[in-house]
PDB file of N, CA and C in Angstrom:
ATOM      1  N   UNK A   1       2.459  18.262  -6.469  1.00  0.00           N
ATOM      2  CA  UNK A   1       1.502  17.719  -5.545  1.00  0.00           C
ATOM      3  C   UNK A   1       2.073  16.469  -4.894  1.00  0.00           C
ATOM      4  N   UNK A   2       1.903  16.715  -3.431  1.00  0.00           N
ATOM      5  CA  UNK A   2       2.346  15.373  -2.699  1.00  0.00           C
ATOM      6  C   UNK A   2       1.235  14.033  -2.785  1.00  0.00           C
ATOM      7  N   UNK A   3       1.637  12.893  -3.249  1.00  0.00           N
ATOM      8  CA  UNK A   3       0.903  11.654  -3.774  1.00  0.00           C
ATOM      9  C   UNK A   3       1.051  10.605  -2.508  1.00  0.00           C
ATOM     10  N   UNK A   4       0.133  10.269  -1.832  1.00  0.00           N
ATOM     11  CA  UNK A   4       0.589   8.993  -1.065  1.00  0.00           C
ATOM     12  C   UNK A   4      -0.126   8.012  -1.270  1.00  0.00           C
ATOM     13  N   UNK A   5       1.176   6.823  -1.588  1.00  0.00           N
ATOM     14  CA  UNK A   5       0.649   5.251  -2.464  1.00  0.00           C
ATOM     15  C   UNK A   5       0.985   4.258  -0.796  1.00  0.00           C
ATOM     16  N   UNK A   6      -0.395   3.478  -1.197  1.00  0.00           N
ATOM     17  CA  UNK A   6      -0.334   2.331   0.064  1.00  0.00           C
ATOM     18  C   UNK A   6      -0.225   0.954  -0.764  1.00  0.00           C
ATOM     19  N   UNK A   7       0.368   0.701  -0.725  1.00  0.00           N
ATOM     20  CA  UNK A   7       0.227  -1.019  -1.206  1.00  0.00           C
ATOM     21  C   UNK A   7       0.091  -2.455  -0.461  1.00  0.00           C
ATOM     22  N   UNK A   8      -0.582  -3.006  -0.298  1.00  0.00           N
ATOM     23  CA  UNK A   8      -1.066  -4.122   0.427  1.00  0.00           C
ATOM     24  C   UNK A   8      -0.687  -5.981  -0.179  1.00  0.00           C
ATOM     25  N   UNK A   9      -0.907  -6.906   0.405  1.00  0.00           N
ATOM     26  CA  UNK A   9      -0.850  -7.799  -0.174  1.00  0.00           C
ATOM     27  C   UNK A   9      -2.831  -7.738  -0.614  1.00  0.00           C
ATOM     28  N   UNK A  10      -3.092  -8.389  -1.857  1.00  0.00           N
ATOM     29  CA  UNK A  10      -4.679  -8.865  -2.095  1.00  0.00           C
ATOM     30  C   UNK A  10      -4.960  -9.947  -1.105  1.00  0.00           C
ATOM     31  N   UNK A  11      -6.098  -9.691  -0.952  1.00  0.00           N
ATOM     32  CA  UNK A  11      -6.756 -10.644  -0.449  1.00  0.00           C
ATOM     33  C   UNK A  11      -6.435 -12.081  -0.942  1.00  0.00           C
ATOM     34  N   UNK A  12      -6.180 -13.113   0.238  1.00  0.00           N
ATOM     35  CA  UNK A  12      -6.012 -14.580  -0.278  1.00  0.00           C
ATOM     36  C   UNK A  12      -5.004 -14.876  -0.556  1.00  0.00           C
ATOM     37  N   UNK A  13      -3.799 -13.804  -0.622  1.00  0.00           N
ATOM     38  CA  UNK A  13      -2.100 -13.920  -1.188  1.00  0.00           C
ATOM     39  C   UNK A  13      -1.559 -14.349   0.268  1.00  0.00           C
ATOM     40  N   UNK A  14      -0.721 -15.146   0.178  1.00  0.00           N
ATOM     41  CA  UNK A  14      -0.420 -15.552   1.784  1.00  0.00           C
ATOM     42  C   UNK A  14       1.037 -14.258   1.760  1.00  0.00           C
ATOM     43  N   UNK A  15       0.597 -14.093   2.648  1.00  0.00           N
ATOM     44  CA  UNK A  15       1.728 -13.396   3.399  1.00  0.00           C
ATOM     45  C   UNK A  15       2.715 -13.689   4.277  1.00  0.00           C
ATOM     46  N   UNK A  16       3.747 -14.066   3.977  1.00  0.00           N
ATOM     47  CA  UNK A  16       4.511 -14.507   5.322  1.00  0.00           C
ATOM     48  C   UNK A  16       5.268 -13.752   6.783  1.00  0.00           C
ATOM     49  N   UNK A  17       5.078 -12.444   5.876  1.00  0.00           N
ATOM     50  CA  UNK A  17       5.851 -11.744   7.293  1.00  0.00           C
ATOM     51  C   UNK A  17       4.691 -11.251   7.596  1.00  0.00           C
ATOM     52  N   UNK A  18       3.746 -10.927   7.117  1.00  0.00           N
ATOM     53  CA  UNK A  18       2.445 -10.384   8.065  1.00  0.00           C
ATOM     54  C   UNK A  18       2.219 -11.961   9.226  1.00  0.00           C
ATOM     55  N   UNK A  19       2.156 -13.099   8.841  1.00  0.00           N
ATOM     56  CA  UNK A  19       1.404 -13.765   9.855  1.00  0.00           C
ATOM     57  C   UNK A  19       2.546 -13.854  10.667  1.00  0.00           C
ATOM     58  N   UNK A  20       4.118 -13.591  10.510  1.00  0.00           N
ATOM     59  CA  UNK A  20       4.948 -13.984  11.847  1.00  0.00           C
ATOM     60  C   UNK A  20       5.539 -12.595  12.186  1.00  0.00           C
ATOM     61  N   UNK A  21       4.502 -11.346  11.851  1.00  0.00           N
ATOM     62  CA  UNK A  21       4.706 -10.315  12.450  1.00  0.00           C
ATOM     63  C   UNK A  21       2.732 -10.722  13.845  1.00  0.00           C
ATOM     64  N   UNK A  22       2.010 -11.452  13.115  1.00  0.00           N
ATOM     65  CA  UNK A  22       0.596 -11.782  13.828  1.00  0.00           C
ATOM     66  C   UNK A  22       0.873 -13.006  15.413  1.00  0.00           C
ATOM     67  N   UNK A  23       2.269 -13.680  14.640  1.00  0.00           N
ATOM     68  CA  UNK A  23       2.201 -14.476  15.516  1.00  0.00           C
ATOM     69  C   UNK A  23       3.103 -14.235  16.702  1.00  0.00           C
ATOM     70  N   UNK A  24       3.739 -12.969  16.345  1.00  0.00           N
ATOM     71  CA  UNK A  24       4.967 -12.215  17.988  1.00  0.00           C
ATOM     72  C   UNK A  24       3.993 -11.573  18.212  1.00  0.00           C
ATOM     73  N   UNK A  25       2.792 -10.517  17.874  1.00  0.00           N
ATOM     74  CA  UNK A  25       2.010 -10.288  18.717  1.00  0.00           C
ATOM     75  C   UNK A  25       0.999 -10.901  19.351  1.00  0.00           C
ATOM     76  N   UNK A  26       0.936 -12.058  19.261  1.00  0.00           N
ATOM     77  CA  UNK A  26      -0.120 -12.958  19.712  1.00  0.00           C
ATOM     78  C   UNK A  26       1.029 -13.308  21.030  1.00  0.00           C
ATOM     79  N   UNK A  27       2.283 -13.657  20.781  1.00  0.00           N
ATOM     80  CA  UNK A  27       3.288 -14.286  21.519  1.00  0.00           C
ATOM     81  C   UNK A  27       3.010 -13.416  22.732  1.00  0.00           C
ATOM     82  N   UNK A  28       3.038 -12.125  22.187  1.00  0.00           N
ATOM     83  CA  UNK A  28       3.026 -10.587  23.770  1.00  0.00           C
ATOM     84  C   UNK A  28       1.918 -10.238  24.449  1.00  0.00           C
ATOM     85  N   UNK A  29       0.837 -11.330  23.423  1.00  0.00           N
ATOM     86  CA  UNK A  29       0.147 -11.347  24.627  1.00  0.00           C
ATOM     87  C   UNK A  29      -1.405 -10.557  23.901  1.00  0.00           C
ATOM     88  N   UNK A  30      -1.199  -9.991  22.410  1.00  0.00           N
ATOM     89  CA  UNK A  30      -1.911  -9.660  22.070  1.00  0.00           C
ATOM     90  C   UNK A  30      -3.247 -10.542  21.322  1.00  0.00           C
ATOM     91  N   UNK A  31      -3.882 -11.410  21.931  1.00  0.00           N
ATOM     92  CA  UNK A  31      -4.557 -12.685  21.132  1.00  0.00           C
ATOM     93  C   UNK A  31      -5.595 -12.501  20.516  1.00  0.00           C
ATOM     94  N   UNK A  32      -6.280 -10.851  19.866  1.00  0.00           N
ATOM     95  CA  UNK A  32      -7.498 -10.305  19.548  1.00  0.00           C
ATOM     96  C   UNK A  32      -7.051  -9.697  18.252  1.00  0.00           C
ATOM     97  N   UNK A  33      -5.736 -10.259  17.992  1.00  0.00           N
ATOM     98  CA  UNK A  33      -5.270  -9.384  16.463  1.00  0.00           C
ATOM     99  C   UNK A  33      -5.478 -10.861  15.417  1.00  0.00           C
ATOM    100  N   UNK A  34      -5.917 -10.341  14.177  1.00  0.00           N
ATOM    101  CA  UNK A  34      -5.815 -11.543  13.659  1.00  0.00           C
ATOM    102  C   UNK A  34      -5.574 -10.980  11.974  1.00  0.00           C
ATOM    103  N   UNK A  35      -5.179 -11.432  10.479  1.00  0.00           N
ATOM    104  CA  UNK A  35      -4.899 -11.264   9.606  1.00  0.00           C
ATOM    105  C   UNK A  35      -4.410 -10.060   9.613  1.00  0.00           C
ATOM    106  N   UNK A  36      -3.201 -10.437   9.999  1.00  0.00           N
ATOM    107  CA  UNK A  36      -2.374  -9.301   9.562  1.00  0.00           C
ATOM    108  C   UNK A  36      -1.499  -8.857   8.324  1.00  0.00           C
ATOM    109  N   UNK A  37      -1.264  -7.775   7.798  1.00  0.00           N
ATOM    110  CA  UNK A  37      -0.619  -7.615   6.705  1.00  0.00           C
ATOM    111  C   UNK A  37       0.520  -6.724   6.415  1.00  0.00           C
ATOM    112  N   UNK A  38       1.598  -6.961   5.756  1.00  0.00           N
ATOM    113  CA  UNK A  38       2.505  -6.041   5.812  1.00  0.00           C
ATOM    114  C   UNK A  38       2.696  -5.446   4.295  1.00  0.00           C
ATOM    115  N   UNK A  39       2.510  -4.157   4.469  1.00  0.00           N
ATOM    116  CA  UNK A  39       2.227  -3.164   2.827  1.00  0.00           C
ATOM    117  C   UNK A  39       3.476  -2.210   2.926  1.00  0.00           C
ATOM    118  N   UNK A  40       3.776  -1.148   2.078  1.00  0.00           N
ATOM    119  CA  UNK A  40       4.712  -0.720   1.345  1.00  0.00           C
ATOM    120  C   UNK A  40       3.868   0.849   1.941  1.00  0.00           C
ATOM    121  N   UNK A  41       4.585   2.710   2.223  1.00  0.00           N
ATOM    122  CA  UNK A  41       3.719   3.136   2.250  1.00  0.00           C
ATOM    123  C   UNK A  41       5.147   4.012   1.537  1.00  0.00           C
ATOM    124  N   UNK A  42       4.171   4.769   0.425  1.00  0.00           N
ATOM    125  CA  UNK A  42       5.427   5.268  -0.214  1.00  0.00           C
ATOM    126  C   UNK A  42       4.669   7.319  -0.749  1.00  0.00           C
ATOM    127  N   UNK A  43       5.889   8.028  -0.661  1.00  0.00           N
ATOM    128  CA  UNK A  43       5.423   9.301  -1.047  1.00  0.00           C
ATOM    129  C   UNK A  43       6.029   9.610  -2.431  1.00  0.00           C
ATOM    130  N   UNK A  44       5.262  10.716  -2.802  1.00  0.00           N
ATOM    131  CA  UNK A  44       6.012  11.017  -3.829  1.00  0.00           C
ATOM    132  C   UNK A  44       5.178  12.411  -4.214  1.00  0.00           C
ATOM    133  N   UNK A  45       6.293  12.957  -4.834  1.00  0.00           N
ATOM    134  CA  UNK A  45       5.745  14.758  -5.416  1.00  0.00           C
ATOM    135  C   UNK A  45       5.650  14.631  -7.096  1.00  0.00           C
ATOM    136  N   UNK A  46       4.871  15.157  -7.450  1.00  0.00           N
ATOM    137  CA  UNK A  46       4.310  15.077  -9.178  1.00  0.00           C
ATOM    138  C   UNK A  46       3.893  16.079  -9.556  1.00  0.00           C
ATOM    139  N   UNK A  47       4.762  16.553 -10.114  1.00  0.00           N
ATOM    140  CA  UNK A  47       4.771  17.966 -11.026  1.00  0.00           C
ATOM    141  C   UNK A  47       3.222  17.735 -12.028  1.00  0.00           C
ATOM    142  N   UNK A  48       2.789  18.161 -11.655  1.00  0.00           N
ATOM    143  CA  UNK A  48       1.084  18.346 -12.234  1.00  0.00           C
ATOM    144  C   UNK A  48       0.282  19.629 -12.621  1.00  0.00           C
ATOM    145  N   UNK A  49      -0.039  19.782 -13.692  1.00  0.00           N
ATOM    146  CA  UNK A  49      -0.845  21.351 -13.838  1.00  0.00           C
ATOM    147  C   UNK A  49      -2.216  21.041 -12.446  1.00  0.00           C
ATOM    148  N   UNK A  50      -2.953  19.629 -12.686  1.00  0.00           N
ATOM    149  CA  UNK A  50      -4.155  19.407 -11.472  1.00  0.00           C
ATOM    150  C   UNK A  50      -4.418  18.051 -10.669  1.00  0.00           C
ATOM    151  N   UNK A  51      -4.950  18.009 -10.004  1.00  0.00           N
ATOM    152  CA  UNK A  51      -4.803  16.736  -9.127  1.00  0.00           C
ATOM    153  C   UNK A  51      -5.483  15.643 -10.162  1.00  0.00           C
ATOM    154  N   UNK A  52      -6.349  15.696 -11.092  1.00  0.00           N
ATOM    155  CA  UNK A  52      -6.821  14.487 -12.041  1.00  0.00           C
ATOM    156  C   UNK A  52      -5.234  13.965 -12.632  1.00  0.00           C
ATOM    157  N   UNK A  53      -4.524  15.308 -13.399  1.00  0.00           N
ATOM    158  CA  UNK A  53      -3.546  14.966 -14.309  1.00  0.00           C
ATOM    159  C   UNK A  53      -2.122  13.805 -12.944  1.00  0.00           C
ATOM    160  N   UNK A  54      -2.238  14.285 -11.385  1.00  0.00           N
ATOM    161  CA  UNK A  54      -1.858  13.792 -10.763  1.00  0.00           C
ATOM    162  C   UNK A  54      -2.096  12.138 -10.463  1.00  0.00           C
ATOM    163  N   UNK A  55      -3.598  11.824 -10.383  1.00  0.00           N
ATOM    164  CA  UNK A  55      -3.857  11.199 -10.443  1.00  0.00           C
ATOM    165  C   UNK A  55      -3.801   9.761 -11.555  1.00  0.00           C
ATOM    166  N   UNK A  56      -3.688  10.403 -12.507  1.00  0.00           N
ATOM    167  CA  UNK A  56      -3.580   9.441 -13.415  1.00  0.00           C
ATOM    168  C   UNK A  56      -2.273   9.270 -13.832  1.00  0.00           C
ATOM    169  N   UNK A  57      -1.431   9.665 -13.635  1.00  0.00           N
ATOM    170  CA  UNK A  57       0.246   9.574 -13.141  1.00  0.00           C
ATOM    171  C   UNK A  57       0.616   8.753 -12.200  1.00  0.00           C
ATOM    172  N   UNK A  58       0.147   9.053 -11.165  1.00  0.00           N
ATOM    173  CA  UNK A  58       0.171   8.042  -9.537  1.00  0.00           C
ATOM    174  C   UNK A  58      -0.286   6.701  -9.735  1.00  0.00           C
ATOM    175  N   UNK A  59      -1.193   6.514 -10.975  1.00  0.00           N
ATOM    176  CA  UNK A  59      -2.304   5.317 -11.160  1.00  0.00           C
ATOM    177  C   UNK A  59      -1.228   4.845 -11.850  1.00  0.00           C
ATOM    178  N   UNK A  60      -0.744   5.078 -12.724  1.00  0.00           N
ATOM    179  CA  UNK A  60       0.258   4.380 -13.826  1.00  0.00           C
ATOM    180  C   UNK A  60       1.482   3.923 -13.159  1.00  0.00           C
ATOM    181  N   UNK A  61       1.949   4.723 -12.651  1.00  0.00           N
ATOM    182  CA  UNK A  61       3.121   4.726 -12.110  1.00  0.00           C
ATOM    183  C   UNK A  61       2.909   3.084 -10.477  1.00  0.00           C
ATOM    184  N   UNK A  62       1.301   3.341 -10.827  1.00  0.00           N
ATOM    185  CA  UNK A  62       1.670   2.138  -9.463  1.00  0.00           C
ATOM    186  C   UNK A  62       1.258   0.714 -10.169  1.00  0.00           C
ATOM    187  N   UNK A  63       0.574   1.011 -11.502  1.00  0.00           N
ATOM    188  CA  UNK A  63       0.262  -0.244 -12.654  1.00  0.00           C
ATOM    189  C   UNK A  63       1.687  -0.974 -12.943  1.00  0.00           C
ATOM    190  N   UNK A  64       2.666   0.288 -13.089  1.00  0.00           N
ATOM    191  CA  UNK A  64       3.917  -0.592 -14.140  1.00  0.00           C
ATOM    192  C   UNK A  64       5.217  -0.526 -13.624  1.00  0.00           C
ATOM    193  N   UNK A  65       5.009  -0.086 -11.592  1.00  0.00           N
ATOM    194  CA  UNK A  65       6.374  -0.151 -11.276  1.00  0.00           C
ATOM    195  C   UNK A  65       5.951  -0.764  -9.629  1.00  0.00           C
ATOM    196  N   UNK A  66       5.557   0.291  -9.053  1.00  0.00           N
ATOM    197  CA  UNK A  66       5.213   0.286  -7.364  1.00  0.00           C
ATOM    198  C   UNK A  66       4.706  -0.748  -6.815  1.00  0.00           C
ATOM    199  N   UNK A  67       3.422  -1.832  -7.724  1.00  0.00           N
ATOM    200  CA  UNK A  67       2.714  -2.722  -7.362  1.00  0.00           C
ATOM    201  C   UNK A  67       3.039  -3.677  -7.830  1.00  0.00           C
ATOM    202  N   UNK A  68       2.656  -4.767  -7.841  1.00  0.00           N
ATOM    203  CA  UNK A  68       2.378  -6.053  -8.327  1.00  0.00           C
ATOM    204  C   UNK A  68       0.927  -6.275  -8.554  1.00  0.00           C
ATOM    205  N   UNK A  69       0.222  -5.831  -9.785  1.00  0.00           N
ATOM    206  CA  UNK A  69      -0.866  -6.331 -10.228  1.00  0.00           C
ATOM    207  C   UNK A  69      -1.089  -7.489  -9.411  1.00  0.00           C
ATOM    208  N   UNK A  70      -0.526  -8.570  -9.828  1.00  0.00           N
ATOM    209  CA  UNK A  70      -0.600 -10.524  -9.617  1.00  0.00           C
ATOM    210  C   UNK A  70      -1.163 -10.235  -8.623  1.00  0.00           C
ATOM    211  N   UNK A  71      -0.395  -9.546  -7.309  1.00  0.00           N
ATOM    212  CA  UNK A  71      -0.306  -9.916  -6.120  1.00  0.00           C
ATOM    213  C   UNK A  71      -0.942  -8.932  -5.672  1.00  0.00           C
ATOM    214  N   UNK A  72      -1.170  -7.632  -5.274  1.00  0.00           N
ATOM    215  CA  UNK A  72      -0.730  -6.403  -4.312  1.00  0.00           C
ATOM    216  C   UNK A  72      -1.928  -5.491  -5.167  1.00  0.00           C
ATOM    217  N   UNK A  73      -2.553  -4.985  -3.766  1.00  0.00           N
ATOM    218  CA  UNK A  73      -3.248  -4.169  -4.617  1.00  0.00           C
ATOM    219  C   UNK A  73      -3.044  -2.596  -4.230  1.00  0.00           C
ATOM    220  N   UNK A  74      -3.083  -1.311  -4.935  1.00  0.00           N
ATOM    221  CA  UNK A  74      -2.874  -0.517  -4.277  1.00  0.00           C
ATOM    222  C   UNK A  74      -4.326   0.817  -4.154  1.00  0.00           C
ATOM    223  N   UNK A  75      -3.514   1.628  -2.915  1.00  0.00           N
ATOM    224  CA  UNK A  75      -4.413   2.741  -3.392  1.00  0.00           C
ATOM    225  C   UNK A  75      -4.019   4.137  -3.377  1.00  0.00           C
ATOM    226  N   UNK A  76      -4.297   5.459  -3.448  1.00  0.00           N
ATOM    227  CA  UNK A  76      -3.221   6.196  -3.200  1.00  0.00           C
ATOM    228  C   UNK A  76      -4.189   7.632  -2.621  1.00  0.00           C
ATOM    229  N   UNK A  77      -3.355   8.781  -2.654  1.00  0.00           N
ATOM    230  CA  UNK A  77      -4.438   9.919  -2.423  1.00  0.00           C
ATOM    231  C   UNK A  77      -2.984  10.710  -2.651  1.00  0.00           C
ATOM    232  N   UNK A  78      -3.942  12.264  -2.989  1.00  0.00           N
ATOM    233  CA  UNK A  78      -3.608  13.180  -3.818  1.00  0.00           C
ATOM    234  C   UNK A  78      -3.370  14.465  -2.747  1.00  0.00           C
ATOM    235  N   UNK A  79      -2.503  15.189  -2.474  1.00  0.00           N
ATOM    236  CA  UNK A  79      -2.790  16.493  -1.434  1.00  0.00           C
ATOM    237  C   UNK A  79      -2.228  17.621  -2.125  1.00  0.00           C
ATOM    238  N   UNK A  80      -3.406  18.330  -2.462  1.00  0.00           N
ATOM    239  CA  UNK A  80      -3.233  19.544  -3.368  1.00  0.00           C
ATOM    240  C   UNK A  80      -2.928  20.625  -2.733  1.00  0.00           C
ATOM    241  N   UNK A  81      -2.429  20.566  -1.326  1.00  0.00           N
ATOM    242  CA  UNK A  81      -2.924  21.734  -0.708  1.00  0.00           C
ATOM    243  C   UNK A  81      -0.759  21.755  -0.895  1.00  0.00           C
TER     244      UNK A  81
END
C-alpha cells in the first residue's frame, strides 16, 4: 500500500525558510500571503496484509524516524487502491 506522510513545522516553531520563502513572495508582489511554512512530503509503499496494519506502521515509522515530535507535526494517508 502506497502511504503519503506530510510533515509540517508545529505551530509556534519559527521557521526560517518558510518566512524568507513569505518574504520573496511578498517581494513579487504577492502581499495577501502570510505564515508560511515549509514541510517534508514523503511516499512510501508498506507491505501490509490491511490498511489499519498500514497505518500503524506509517504512525511509528513517523514517531521514531520521519518527524520530529519536539518540533514537526505529521500526518499521513493510506491508498489501498
Amino acid at each position: 500500500m502506497q502511504v503519503k506522510v506530510f510533515v509540517t513545522p508545529r505551530k509556534g516553531i519559527l521557521d526560517p525558510q518558510g518566512r524568507t520563502v513569505e518574504h520573496a513572495l511578498k517581494s513579487l508582489g504577492f502581499e495577501n500571503v502570510s505564515e508560511v511554512k515549509i514541510g517534508r512530503y514523503i511516499t512510501l509503499n508498506i507491505d501490509a496484509p490491511n490498511a489499519d496494519a498500514a497505518r500503524a506502521a506509517a504512525s511509528k515509522m513517523c514517531e521514531q524516524l520521519l518527524a520530529n515530535p519536539n518540533i514537526e507535526d505529521f500526518r499521513f494517508e493510506v491508498d489501498v487502491g
